[in-house]
N, C-alpha and C. Protein backbone atom coordinates (compact mmCIF):
# COMPACT_ATOMS: atom_id res chain seq x y z
N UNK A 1 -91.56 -23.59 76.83
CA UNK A 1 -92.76 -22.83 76.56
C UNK A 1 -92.68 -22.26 75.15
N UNK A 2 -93.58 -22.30 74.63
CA UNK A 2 -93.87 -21.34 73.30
C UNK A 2 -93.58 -20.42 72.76
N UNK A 3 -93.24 -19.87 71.85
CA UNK A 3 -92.69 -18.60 71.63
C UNK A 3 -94.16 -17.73 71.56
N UNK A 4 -94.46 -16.17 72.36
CA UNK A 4 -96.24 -15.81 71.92
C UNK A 4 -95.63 -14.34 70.94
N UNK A 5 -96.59 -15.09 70.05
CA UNK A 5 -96.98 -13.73 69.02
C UNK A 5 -97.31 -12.54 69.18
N UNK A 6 -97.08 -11.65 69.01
CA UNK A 6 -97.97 -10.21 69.15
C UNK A 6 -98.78 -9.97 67.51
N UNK A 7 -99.98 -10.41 67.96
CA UNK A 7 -100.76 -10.32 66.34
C UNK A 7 -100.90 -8.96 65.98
N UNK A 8 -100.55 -8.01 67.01
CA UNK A 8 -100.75 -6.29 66.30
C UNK A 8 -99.28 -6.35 65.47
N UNK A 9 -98.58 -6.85 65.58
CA UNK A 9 -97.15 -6.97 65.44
C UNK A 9 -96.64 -7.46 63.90
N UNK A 10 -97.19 -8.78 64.15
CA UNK A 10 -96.81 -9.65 63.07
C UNK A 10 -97.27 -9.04 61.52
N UNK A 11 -96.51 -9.08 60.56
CA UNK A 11 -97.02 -9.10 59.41
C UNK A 11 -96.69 -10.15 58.37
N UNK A 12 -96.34 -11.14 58.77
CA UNK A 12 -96.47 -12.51 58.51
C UNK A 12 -95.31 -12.56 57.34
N UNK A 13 -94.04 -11.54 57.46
CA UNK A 13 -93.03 -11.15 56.76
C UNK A 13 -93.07 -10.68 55.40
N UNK A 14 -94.37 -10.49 55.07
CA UNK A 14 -95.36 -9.51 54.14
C UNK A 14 -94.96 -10.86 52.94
N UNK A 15 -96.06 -11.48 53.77
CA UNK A 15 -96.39 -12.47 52.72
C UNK A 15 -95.49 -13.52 52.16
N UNK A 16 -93.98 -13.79 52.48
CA UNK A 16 -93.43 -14.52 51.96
C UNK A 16 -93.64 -15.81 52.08
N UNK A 17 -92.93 -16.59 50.91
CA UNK A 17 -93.36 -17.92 50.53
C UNK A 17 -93.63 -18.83 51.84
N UNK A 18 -91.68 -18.11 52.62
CA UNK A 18 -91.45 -18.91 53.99
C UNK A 18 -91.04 -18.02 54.64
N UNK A 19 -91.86 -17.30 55.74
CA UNK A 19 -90.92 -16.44 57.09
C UNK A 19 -90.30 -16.76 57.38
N UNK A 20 -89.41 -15.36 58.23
CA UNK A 20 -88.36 -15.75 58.89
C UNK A 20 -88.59 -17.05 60.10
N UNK A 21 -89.40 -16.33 60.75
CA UNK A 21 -89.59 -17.03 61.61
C UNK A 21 -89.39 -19.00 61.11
N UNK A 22 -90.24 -19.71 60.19
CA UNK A 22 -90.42 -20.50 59.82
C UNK A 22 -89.06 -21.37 59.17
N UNK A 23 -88.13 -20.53 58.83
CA UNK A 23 -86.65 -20.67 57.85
C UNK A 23 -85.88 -21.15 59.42
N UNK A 24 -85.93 -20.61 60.04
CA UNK A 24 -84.69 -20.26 61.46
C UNK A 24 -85.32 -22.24 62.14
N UNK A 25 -86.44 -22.23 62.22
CA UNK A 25 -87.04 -23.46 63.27
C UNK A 25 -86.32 -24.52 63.23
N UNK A 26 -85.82 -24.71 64.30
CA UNK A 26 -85.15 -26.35 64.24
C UNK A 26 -85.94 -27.59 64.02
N UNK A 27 -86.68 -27.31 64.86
CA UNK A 27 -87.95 -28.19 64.98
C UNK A 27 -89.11 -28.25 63.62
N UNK A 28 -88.95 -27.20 62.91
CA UNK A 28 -89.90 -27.32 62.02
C UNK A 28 -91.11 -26.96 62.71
N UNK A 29 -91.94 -25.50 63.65
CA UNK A 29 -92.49 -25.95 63.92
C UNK A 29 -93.18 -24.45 64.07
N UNK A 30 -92.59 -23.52 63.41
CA UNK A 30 -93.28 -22.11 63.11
C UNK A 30 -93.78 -22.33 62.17
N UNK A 31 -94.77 -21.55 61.87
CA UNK A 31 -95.75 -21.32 60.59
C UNK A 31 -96.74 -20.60 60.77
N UNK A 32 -97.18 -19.87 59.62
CA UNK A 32 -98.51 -19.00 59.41
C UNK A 32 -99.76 -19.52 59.15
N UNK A 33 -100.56 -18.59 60.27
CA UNK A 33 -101.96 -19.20 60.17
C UNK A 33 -102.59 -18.51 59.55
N UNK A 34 -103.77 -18.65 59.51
CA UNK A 34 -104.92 -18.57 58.26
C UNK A 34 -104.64 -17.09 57.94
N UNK A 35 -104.22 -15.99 58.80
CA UNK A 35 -104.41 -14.58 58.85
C UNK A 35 -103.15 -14.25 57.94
N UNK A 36 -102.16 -15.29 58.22
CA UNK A 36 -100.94 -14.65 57.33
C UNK A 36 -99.71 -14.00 58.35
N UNK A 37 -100.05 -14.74 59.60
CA UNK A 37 -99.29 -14.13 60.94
C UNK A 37 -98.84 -15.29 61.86
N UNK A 38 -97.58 -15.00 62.16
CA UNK A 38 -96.82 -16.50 63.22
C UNK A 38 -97.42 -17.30 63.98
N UNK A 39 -97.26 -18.27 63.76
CA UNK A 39 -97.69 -18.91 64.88
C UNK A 39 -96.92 -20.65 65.32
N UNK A 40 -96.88 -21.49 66.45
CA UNK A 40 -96.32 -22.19 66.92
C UNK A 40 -97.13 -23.39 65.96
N UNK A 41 -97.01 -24.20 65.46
CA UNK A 41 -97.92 -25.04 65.00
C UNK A 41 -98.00 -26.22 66.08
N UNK A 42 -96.90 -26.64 67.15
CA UNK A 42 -97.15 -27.81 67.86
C UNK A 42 -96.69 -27.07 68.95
N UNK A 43 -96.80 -26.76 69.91
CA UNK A 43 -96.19 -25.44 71.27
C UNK A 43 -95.99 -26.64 72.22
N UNK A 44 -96.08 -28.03 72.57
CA UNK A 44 -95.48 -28.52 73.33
C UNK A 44 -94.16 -29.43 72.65
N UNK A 45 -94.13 -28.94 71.75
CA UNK A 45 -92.53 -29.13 70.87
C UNK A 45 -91.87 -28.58 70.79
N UNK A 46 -91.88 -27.57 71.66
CA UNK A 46 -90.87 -26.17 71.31
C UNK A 46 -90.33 -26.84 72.66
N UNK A 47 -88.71 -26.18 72.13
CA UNK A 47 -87.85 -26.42 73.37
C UNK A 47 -86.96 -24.96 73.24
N UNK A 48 -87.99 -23.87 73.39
CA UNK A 48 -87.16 -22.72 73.35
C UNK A 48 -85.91 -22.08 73.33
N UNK A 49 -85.67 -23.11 71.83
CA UNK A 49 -84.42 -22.29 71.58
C UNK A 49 -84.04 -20.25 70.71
N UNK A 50 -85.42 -20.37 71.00
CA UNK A 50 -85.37 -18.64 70.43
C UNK A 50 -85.06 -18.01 69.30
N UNK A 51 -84.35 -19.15 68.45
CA UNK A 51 -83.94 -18.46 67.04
C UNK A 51 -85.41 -17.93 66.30
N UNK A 52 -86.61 -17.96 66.76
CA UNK A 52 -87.68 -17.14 66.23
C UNK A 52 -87.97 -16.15 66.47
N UNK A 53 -87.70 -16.02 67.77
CA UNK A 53 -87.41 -14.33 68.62
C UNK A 53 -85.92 -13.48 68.36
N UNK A 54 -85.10 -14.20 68.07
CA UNK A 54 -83.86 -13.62 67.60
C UNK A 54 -83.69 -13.01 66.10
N UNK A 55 -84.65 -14.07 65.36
CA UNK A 55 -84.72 -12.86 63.62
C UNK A 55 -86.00 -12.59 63.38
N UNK A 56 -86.46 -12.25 64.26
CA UNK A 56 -88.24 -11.62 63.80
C UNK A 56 -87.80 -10.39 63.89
N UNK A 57 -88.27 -9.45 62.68
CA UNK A 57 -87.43 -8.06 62.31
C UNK A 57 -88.28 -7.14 63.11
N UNK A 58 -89.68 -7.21 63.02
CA UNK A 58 -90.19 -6.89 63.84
C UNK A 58 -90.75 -6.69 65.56
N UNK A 59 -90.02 -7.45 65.92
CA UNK A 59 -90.32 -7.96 67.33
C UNK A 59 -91.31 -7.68 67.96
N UNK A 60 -92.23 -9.16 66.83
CA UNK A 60 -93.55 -9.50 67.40
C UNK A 60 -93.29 -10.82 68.15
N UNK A 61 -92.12 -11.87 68.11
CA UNK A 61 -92.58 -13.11 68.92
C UNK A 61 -91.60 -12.24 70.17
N UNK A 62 -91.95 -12.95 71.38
CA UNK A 62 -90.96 -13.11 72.18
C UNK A 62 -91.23 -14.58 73.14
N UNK A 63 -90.16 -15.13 73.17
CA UNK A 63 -90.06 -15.79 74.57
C UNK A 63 -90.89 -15.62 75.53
N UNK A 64 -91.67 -16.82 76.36
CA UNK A 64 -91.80 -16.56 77.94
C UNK A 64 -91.16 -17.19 78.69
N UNK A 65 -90.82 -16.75 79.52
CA UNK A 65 -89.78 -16.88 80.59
C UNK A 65 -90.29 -17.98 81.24
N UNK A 66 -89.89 -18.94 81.24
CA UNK A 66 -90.41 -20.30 82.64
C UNK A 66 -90.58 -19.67 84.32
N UNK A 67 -91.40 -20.26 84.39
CA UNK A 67 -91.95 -19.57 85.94
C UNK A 67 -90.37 -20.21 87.14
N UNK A 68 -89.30 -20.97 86.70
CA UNK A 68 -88.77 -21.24 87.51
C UNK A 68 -87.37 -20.12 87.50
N UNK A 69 -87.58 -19.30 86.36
CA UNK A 69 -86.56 -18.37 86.32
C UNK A 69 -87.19 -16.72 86.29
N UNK A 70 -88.26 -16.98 86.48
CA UNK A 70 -89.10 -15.13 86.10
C UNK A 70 -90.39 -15.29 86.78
N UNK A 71 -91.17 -16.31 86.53
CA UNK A 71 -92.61 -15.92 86.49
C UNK A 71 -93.52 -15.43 85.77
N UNK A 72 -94.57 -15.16 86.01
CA UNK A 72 -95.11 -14.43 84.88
C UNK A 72 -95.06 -12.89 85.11
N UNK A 73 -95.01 -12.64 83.56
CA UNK A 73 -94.55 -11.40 83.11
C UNK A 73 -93.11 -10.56 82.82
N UNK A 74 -92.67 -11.77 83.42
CA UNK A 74 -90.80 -11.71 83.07
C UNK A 74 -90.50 -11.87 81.65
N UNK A 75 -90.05 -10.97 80.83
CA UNK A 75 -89.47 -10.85 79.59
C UNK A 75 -87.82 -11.02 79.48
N UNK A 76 -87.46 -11.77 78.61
CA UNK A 76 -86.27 -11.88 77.82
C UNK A 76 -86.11 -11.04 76.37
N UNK A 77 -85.68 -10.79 75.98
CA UNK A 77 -85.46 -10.14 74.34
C UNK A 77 -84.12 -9.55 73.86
N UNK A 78 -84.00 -10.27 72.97
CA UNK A 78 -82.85 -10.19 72.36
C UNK A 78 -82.92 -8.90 71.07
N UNK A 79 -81.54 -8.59 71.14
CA UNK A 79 -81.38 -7.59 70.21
C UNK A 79 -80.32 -7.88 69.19
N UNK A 80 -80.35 -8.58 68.09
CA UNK A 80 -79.22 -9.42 67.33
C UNK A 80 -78.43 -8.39 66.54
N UNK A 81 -77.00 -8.15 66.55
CA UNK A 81 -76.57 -7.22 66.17
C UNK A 81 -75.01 -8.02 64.96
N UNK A 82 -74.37 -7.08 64.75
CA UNK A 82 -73.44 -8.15 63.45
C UNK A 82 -72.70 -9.31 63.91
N UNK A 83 -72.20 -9.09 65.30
CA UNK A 83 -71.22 -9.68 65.86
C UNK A 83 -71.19 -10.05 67.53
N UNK A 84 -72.72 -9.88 67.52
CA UNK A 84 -73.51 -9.83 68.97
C UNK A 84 -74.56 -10.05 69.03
N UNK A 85 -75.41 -10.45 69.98
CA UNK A 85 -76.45 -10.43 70.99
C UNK A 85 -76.65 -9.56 72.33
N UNK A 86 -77.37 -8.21 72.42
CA UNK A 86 -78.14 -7.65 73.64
C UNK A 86 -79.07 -8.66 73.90
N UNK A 87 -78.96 -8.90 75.40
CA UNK A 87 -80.10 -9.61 75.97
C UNK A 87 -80.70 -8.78 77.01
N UNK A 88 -82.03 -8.77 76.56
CA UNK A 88 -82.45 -7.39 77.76
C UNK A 88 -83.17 -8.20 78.26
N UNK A 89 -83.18 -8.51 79.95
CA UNK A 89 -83.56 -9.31 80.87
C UNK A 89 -84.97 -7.95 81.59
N UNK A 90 -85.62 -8.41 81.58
CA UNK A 90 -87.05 -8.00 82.64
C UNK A 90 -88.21 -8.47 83.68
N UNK A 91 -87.79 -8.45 84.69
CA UNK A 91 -88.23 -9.16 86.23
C UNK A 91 -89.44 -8.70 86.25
N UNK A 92 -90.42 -9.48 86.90
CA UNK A 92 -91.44 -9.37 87.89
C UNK A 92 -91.59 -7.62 87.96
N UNK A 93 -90.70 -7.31 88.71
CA UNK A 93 -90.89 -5.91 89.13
C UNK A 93 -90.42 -4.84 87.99
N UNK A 94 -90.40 -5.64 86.62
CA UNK A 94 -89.97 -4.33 85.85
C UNK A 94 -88.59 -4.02 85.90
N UNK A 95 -87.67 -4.51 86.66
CA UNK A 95 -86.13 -4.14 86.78
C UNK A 95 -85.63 -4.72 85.36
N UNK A 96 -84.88 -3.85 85.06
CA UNK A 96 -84.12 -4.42 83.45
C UNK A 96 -82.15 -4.33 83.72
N UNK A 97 -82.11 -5.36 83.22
CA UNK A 97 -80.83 -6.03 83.21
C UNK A 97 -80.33 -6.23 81.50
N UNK A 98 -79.08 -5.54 80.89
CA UNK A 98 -78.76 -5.89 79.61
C UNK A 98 -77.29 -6.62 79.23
N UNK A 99 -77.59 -8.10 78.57
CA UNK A 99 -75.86 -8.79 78.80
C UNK A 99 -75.62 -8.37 77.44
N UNK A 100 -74.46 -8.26 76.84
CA UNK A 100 -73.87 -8.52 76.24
C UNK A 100 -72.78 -9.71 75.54
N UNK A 101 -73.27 -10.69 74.42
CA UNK A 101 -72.69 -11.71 73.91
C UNK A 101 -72.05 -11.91 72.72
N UNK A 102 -70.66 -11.75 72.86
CA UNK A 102 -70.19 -12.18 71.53
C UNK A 102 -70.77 -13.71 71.14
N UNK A 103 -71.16 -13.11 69.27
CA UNK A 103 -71.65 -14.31 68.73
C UNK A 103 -70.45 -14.46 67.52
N UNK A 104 -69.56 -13.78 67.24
CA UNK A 104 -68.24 -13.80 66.22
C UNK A 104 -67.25 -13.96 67.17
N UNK A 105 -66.18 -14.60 66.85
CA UNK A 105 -64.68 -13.99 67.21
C UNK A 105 -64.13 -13.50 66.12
N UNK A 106 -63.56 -12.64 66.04
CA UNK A 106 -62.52 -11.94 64.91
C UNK A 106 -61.17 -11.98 65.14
């Protein structure tokens, strides 16, 4: 599924040449639309790997959760830190769950 924008959110990384969002894409497949704000350019090409939700400074994209692991309204969101990942998990019912992932070894 797609990564969805929050257009109150986005500020399209105040104008740069190339957003974050757009730099991180494996796929090549973020980019800004006419407004100057994120967006998926092909959304059945995404194979949600999240590195657009992981350095959006703002946390306007997020992930949706596949209906075979959440449903709708189930949130994922990551919190990228120097030597880590918070993953704050959010169910159906609002219950929140937070993992912790080393992304360094030292």
């Amino acid at each position: 599924m797609p990564p969805r924008v929050d257009l109150t959110k986005c500020d399209g990384c105040k104008a740069q040449d190339e957003p974050l969002c757009e730099q991180v894409c494996p796929g090549n497949l973020m980019t800004l639309n006419e407004n100057s704000q994120a967006m998926c350019r092909e959304s059945s090409d995404c194979w949600d790997c999240m590195s657009c939700t992981k350095v959006y400074p703002v946390g306007a994209i997020e992930t949706r959760v596949p209906y075979q692991i959440g449903y709708h309204g189930a949130k994922l969101i990551p919190m990228v830190g120097t030597n880590s990942i918070t993953w704050t998990s959010i169910d159906i019912n609002d219950k929140v769950e937070r993992f912790r992932c080393k992304t360094r070894n030292d």
